[in-house]
Structures are given as C-alpha cells and as structure tokens.
PDB file of N, CA and C in Angstrom:
ATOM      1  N   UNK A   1       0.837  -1.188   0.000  1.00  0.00           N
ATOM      2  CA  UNK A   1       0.000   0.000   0.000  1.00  0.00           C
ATOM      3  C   UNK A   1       0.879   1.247   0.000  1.00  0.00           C
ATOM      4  N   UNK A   2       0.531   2.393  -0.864  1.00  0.00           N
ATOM      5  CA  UNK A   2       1.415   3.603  -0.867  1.00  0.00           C
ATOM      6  C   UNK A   2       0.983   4.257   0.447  1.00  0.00           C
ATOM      7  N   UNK A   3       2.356   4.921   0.538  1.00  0.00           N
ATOM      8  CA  UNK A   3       1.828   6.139   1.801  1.00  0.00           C
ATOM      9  C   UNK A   3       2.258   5.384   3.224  1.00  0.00           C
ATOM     10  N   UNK A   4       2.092   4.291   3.039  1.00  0.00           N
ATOM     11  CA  UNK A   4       2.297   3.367   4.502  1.00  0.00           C
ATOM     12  C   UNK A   4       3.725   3.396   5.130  1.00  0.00           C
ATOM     13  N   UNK A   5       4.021   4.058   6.065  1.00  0.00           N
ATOM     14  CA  UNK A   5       5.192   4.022   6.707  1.00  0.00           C
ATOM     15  C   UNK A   5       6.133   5.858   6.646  1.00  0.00           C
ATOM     16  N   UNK A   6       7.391   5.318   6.915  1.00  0.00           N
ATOM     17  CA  UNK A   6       7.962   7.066   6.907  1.00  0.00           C
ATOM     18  C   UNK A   6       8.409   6.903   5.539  1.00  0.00           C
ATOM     19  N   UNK A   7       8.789   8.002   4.952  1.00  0.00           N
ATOM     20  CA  UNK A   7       9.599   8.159   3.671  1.00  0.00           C
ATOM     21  C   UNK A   7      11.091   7.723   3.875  1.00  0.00           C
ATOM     22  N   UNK A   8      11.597   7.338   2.727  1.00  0.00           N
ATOM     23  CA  UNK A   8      12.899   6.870   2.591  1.00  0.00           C
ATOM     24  C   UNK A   8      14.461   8.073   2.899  1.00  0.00           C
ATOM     25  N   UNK A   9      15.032   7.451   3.262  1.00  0.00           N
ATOM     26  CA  UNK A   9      16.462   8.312   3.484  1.00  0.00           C
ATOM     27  C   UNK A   9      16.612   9.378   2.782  1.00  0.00           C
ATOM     28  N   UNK A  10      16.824   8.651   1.241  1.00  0.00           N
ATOM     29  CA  UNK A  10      16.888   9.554  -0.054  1.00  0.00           C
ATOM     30  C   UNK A  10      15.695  10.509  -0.454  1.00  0.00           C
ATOM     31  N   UNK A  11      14.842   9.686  -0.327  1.00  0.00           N
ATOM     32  CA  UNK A  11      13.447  11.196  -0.267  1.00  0.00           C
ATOM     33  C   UNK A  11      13.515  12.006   0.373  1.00  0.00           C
ATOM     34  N   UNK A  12      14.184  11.985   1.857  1.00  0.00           N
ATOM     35  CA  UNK A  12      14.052  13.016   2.775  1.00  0.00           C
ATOM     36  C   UNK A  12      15.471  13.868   2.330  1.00  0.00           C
ATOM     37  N   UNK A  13      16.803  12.865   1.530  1.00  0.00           N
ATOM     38  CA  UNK A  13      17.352  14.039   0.941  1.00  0.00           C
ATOM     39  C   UNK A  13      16.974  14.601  -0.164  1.00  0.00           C
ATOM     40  N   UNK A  14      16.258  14.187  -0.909  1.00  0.00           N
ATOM     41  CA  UNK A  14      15.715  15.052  -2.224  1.00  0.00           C
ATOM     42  C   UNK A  14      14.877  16.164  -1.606  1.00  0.00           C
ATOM     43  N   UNK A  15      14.067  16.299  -0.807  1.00  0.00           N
ATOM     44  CA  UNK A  15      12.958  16.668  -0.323  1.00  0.00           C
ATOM     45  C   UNK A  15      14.078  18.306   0.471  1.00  0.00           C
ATOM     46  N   UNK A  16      15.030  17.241   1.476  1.00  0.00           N
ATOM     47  CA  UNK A  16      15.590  18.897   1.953  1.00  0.00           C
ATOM     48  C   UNK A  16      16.226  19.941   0.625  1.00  0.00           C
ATOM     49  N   UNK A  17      16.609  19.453  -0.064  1.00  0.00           N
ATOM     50  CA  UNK A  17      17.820  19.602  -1.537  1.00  0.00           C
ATOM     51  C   UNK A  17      16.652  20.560  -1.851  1.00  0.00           C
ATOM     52  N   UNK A  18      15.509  20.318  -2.422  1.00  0.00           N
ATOM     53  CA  UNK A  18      14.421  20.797  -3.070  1.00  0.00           C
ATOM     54  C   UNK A  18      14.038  22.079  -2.014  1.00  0.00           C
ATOM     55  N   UNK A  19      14.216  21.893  -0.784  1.00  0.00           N
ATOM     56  CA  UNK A  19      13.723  23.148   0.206  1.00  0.00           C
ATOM     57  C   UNK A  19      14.807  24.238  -0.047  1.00  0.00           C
ATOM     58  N   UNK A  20      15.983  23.662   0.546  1.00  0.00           N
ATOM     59  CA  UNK A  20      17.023  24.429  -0.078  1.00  0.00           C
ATOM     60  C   UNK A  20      16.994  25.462  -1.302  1.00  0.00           C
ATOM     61  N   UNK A  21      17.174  24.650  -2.336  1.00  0.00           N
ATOM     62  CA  UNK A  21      17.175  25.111  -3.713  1.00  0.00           C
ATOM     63  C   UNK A  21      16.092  26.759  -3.660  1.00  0.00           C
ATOM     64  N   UNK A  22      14.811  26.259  -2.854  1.00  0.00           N
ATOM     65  CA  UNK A  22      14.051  27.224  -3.189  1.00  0.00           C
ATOM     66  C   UNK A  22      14.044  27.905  -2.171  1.00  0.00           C
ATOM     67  N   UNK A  23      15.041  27.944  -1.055  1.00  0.00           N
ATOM     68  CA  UNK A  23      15.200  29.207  -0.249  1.00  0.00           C
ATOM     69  C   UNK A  23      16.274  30.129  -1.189  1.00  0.00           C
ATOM     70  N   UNK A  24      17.537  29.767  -1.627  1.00  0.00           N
ATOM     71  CA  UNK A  24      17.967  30.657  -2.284  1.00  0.00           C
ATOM     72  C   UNK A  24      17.690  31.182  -3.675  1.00  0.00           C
ATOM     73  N   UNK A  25      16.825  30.625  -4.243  1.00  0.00           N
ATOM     74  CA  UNK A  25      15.752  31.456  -5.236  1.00  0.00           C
ATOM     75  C   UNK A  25      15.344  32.355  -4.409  1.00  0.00           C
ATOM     76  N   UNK A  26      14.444  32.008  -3.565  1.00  0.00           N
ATOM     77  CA  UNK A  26      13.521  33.249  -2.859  1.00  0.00           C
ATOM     78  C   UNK A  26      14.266  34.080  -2.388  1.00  0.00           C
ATOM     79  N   UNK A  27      15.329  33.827  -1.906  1.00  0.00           N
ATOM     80  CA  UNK A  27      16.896  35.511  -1.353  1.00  0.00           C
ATOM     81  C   UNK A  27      17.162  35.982  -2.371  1.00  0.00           C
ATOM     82  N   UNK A  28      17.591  35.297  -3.628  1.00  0.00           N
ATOM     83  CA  UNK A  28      18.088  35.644  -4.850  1.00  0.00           C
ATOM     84  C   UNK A  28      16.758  36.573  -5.403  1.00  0.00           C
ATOM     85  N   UNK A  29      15.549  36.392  -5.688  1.00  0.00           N
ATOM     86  CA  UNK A  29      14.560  37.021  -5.927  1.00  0.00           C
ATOM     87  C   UNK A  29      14.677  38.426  -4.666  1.00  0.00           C
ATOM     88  N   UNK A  30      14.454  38.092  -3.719  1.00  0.00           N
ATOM     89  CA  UNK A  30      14.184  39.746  -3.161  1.00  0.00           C
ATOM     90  C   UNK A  30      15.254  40.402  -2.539  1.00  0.00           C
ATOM     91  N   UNK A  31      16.675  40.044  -3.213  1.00  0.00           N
ATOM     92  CA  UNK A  31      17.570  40.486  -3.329  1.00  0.00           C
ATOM     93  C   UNK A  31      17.006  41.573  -4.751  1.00  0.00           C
ATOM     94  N   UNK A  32      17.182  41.082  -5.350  1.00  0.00           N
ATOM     95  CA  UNK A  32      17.060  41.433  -7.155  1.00  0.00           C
ATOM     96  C   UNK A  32      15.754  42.578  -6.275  1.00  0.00           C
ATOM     97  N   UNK A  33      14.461  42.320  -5.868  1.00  0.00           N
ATOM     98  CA  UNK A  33      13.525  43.232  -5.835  1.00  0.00           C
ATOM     99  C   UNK A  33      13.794  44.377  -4.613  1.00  0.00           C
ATOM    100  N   UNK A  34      14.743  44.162  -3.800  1.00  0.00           N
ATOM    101  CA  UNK A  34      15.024  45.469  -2.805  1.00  0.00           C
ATOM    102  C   UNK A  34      16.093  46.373  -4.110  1.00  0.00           C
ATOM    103  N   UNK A  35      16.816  46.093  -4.828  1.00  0.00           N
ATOM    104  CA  UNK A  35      18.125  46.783  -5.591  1.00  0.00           C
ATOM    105  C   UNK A  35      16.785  47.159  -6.510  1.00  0.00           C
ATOM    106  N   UNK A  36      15.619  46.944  -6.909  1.00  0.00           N
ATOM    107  CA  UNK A  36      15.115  47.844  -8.123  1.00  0.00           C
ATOM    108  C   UNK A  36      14.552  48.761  -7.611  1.00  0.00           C
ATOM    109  N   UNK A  37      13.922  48.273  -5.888  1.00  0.00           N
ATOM    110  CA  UNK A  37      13.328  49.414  -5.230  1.00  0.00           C
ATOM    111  C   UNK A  37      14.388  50.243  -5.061  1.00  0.00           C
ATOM    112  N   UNK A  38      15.622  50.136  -4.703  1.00  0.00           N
ATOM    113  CA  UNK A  38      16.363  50.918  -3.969  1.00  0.00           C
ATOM    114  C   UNK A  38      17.003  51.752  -5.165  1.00  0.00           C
ATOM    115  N   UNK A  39      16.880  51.576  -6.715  1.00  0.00           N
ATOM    116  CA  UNK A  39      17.241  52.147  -7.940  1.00  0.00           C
ATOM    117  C   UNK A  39      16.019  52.985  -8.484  1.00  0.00           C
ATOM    118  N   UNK A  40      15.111  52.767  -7.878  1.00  0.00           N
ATOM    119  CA  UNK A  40      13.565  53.621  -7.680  1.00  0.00           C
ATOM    120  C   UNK A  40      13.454  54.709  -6.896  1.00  0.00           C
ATOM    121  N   UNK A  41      13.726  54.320  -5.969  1.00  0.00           N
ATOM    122  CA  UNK A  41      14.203  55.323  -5.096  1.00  0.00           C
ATOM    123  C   UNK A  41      15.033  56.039  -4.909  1.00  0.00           C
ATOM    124  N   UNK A  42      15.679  55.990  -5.812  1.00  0.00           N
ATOM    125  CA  UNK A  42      17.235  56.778  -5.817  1.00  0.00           C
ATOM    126  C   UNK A  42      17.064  57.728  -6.981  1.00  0.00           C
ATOM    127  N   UNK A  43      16.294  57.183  -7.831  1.00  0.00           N
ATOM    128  CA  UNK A  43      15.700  57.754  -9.395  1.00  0.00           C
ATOM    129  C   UNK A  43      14.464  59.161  -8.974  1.00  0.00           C
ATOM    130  N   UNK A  44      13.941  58.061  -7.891  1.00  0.00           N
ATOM    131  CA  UNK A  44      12.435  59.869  -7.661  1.00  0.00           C
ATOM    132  C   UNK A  44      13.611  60.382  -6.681  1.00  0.00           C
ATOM    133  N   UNK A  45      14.322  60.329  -6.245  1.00  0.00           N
ATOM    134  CA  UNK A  45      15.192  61.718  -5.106  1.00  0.00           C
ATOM    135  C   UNK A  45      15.776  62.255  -5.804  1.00  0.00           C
ATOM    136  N   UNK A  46      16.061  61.952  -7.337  1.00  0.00           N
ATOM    137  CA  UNK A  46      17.290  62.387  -7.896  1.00  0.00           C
ATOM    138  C   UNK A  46      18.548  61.772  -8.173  1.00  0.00           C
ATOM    139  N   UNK A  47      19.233  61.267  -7.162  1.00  0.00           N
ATOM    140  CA  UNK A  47      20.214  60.729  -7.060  1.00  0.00           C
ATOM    141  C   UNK A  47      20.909  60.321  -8.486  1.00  0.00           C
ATOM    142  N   UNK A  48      22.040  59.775  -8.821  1.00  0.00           N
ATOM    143  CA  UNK A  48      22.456  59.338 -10.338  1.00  0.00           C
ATOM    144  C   UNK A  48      22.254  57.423  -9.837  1.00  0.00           C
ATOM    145  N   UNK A  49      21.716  56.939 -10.467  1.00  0.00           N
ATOM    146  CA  UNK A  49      21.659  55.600 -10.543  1.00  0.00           C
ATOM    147  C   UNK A  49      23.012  54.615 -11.051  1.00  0.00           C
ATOM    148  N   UNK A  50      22.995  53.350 -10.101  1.00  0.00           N
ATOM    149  CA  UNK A  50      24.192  52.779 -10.572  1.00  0.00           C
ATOM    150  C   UNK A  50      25.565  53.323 -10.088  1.00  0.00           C
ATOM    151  N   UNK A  51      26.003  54.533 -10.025  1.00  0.00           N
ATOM    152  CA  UNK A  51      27.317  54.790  -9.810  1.00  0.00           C
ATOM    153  C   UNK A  51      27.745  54.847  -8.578  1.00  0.00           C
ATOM    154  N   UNK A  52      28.833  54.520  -8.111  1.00  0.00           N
ATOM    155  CA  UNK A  52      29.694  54.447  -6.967  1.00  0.00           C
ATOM    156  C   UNK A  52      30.277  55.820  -6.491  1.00  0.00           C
ATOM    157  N   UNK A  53      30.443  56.031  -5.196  1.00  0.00           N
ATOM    158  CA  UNK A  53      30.966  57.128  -5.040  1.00  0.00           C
ATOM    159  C   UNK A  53      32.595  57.025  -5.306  1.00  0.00           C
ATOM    160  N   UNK A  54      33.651  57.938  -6.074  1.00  0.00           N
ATOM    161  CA  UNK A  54      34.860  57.799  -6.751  1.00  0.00           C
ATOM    162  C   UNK A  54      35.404  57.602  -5.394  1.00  0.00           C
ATOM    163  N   UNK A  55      36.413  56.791  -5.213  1.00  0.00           N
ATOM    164  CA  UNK A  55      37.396  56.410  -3.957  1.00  0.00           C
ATOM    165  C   UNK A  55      38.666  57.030  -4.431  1.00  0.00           C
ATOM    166  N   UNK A  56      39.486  57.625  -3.980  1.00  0.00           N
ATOM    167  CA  UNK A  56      40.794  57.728  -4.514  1.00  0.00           C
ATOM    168  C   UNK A  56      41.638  56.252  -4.407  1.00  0.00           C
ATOM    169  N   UNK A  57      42.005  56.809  -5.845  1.00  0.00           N
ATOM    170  CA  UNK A  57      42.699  54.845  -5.787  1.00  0.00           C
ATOM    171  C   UNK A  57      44.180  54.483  -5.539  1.00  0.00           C
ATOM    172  N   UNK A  58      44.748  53.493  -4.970  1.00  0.00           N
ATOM    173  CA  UNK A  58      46.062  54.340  -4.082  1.00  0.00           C
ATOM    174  C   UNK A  58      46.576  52.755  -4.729  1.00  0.00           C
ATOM    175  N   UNK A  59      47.854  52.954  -5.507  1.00  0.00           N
ATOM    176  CA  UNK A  59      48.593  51.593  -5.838  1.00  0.00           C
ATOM    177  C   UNK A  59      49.499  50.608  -4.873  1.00  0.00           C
ATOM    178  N   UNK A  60      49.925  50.113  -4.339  1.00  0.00           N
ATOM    179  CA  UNK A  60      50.604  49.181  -3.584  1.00  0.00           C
ATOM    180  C   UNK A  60      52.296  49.858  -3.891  1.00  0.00           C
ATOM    181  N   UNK A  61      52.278  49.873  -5.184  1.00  0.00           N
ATOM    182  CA  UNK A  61      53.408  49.445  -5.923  1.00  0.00           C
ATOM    183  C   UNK A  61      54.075  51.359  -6.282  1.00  0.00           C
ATOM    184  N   UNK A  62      53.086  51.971  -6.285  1.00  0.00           N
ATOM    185  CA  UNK A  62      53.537  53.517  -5.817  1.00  0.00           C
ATOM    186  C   UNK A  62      53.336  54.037  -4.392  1.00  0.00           C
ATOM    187  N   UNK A  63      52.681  53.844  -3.352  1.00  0.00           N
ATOM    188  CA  UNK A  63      53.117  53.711  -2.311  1.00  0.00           C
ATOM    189  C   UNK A  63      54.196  53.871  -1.223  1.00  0.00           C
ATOM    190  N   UNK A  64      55.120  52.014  -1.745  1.00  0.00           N
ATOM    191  CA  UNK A  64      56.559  51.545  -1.296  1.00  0.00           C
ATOM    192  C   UNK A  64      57.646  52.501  -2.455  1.00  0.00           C
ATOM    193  N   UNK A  65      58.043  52.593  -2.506  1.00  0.00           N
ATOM    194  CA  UNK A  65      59.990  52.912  -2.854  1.00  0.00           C
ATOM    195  C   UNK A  65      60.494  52.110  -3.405  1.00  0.00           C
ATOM    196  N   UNK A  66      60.541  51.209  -4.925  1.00  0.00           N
ATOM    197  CA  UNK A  66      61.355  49.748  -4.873  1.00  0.00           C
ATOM    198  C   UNK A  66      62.671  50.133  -4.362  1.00  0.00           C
ATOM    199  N   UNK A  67      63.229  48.657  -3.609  1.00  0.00           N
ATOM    200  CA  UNK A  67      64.240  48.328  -2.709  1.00  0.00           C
ATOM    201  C   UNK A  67      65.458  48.438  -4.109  1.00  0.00           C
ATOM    202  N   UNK A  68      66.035  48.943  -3.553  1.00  0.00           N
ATOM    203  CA  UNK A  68      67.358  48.811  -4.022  1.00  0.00           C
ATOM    204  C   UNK A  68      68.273  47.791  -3.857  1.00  0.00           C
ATOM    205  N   UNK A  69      68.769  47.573  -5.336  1.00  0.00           N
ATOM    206  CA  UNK A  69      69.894  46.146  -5.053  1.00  0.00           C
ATOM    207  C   UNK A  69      71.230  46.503  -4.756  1.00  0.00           C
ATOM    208  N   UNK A  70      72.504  46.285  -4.338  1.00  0.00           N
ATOM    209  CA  UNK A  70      73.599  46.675  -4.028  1.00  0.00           C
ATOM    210  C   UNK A  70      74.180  45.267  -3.783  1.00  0.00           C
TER     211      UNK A  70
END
C-alpha cells in the first residue's frame, strides 16, 4: 500500500535539496527586488543611478619605494 510508513532516506534528501534550492531562489529574488526598489528610489530623489561614489585609488606598488639592489 502507498503512503504506509515514513519516507525513505533519499526522499528526505531530495525533499531537503528541493527546500534548499528554493530558499535561495527566494533571497536571490528579493535580493534582485530590494536593488530595483532601492534604484527607484534613488531615481524619484534624484540621485544618479548605478554609480559608486569615486574612492581615490592608491597603488601598492607607488606607495613603497622599490628596494634597491647593491
């Protein structure tokens, strides 16, 4: 008879796999829907969309002094 008893090992891992899967869809989704609100909102204040505020960009390699060989 179907249904009779607990589900199998492997069902209960397909079954978590499958929960999984569709929790990070659902983050991945209202991830994606807070960044259009928050590009909406940035659009009616004015703001410029997309761009970063400029950092001054500082090299490693101008920085140091190369070492001198002797």
């Amino acid at each position: 008879m179907a249904g009779r008893g607990n589900p199998s090992f492997l069902k209960n891992q397909k079954a978590k796999k499958r929960v999984e899967k569709a929790n990070e869809k659902r983050a991945a989704r209202q991830a994606r829907h807070a960044e259009k609100a928050a590009a909406r909102a940035a659009k009616e204040n004015g703001e410029p969309v997309g761009q970063e505020p400029l950092a001054p960009e500082t090299d490693a390699a101008e920085a140091t002094p190369p070492a001198t060989e002797e």
